[in-house]
Protein backbone atom coordinates (compact mmCIF):
# COMPACT_ATOMS: atom_id res chain seq x y z
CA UNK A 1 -20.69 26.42 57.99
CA UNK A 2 -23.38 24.66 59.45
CA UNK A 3 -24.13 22.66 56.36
CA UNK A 4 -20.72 21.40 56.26
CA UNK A 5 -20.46 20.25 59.85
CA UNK A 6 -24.05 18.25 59.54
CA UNK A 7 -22.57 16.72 56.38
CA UNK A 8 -19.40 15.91 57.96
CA UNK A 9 -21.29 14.14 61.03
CA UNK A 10 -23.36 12.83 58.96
CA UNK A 11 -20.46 11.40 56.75
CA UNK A 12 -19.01 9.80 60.18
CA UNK A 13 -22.29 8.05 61.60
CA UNK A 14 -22.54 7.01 58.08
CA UNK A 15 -19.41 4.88 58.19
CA UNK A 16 -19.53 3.79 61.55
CA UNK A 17 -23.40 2.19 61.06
CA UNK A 18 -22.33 -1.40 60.04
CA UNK A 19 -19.46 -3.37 61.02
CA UNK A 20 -18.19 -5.21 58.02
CA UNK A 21 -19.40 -9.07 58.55
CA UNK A 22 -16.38 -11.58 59.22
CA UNK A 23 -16.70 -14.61 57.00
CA UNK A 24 -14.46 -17.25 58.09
CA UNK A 25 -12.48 -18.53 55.36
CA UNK A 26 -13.85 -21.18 53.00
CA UNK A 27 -12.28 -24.88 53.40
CA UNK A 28 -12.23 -27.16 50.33
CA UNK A 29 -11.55 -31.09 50.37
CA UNK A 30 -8.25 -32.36 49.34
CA UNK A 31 -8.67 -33.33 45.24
CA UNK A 32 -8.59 -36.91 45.15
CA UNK A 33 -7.18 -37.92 41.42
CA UNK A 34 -6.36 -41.56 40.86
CA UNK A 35 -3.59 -42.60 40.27
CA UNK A 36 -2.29 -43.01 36.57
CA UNK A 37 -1.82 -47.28 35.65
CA UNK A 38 1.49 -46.49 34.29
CA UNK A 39 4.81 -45.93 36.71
CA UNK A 40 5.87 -42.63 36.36
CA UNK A 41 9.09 -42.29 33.91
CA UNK A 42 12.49 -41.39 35.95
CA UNK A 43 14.58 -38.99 33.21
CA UNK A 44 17.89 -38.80 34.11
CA UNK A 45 19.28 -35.09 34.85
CA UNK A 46 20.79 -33.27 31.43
CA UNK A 47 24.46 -34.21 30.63
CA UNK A 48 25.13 -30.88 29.61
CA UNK A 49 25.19 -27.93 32.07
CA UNK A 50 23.09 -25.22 31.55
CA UNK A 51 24.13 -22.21 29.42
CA UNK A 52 25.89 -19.34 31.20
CA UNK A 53 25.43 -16.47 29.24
CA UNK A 54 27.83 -13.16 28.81
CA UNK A 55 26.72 -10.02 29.73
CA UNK A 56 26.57 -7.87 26.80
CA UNK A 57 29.57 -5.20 27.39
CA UNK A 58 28.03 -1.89 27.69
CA UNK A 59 29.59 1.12 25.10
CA UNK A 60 29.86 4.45 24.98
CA UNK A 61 28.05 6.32 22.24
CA UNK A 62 29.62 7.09 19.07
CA UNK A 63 29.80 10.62 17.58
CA UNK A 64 28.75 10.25 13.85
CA UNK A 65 27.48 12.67 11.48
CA UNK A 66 25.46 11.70 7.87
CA UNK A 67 23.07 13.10 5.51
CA UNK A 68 21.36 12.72 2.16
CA UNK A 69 19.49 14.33 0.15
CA UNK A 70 17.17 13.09 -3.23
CA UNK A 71 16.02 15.42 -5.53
CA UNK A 72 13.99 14.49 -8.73
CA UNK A 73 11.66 16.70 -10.65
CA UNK A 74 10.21 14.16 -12.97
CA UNK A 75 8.77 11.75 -10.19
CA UNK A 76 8.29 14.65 -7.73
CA UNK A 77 10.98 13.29 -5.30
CA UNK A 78 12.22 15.95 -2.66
CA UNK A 79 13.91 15.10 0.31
CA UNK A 80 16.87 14.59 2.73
CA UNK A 81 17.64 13.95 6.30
CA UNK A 82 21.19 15.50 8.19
CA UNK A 83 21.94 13.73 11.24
CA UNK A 84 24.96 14.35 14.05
CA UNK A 85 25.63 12.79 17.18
CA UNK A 86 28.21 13.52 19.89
CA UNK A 87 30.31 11.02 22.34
CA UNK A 88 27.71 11.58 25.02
CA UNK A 89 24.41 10.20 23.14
CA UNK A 90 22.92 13.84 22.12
CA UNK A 91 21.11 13.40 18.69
CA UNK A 92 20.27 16.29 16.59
CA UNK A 93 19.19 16.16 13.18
CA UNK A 94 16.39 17.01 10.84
CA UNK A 95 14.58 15.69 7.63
CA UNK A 96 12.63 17.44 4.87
CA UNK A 97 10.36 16.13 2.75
CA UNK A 98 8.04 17.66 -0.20
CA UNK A 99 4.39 16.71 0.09
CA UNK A 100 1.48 15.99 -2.24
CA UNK A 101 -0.13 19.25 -1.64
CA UNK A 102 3.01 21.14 -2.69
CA UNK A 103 4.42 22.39 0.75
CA UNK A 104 7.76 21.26 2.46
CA UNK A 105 7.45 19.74 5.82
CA UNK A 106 10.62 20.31 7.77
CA UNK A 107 11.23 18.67 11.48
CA UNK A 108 13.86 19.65 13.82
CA UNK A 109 14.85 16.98 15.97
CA UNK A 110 16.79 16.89 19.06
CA UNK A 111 17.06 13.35 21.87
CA UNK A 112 19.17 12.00 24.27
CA UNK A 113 18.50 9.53 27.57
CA UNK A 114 17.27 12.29 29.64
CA UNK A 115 14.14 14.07 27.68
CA UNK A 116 13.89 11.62 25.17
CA UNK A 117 12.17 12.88 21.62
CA UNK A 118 11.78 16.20 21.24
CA UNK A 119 10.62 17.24 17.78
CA UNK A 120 9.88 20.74 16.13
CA UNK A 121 7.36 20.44 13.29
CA UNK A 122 7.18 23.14 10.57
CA UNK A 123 5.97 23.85 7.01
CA UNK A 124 6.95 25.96 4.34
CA UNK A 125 4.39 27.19 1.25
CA UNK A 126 0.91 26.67 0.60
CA UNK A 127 -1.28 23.99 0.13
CA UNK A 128 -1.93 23.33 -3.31
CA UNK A 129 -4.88 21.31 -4.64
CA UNK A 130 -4.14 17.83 -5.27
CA UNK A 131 -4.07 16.87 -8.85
CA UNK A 132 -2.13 13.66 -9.81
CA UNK A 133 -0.37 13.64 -12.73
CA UNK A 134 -1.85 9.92 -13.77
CA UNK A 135 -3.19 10.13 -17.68
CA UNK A 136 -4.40 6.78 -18.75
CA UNK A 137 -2.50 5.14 -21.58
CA UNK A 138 -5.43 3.99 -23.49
CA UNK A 139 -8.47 5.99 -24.29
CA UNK A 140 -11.86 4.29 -22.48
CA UNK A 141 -13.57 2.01 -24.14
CA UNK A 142 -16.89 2.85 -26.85
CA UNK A 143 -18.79 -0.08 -26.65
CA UNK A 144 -21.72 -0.01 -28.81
CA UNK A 145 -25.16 -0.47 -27.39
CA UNK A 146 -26.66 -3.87 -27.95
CA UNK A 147 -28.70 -5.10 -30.55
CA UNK A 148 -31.19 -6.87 -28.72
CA UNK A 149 -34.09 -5.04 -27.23
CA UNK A 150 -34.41 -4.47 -23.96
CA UNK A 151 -36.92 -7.35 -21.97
CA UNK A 152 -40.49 -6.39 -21.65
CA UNK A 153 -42.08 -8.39 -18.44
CA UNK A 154 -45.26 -9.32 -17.93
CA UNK A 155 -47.49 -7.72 -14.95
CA UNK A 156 -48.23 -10.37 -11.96
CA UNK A 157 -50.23 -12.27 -11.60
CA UNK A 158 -51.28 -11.26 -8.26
CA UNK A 159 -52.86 -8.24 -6.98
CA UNK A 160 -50.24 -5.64 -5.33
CA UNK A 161 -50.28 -4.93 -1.92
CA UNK A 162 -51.82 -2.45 -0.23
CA UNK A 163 -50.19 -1.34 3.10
CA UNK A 164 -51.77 1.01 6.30
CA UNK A 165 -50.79 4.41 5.63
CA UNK A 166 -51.08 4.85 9.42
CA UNK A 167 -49.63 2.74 12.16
């Protein structure tokens, strides 16, 4: 308890030591530019007034409802997305989509103006190694080895170097 009123005190007739200094404010000559040797050009104002735009009318939401759906076993195409909204801008929906490692990743959606995005992630199977189906169309190349031989180069001329082995 002791400890804490010393550091308190000491806190106090810390920030009561030194006033802060006053420094009176800075005063800087009027620019002096000269002045241009042409007159200044007078426009004249616009003949046209200036636009008064519309406000853009404000609507309620729209209920709607969609979804679609692709399936395709040769390219490996699996997915779809179901949508539905009411008359007061609630959103709820979700999409599904089939990914390279073989599981299904379904999300849950729901949003409106109050909470925003609110999403529920989930998968369904396992993860599979990734193997893509690519097979080249053409077999690689057998070039045969050349029928030169290989260059032979002389030693230098110079003596190698020879560095510390300690530094």
């Amino acid at each position: 308890m002791k400890v804490f009123i010393l550091a308190a005190l000491v806190a106090v007739v810390a920030s009561q030591a030194y006033p802060k200094p006053q420094y009176p404010k800075p005063t800087y000559p009027e620019p002096s530019y000269p002045k241009p040797a042409y007159p200044e050009p007078a426009y004249p104002k616009p003949a046209y007034p200036s636009p008064a735009y519309a406000k853009t009318p404000e609507y309620a939401p729209m209920p709607y409802s969609f979804a679609w759906a692709v399936k395709d076993d040769p390219s490996y195409n699996d997915y779809a997305h179901q949508e539905t909204a009411d008359d007061k801008g609630y959103v709820t929906g979700s999409y599904r989509v089939l990914l390279p490692d073989g599981r299904t990743q379904v999300v849950n959606y729901k949003a409106d103006d109050y909470t925003g995005y609110v999403a529920d992630v989930k998968y369904e199977g396992e993860a599979k190694e990734y193997k893509p189906a690519y097979k080249p169309a053409y077999p690689s190349p057998a070039y045969p080895s050349p029928a030169y031989p290989s260059p032979a180069y002389p030693s230098p001329a110079y003596p190698a170097p020879k560095y510390p082995t300690k530094y």
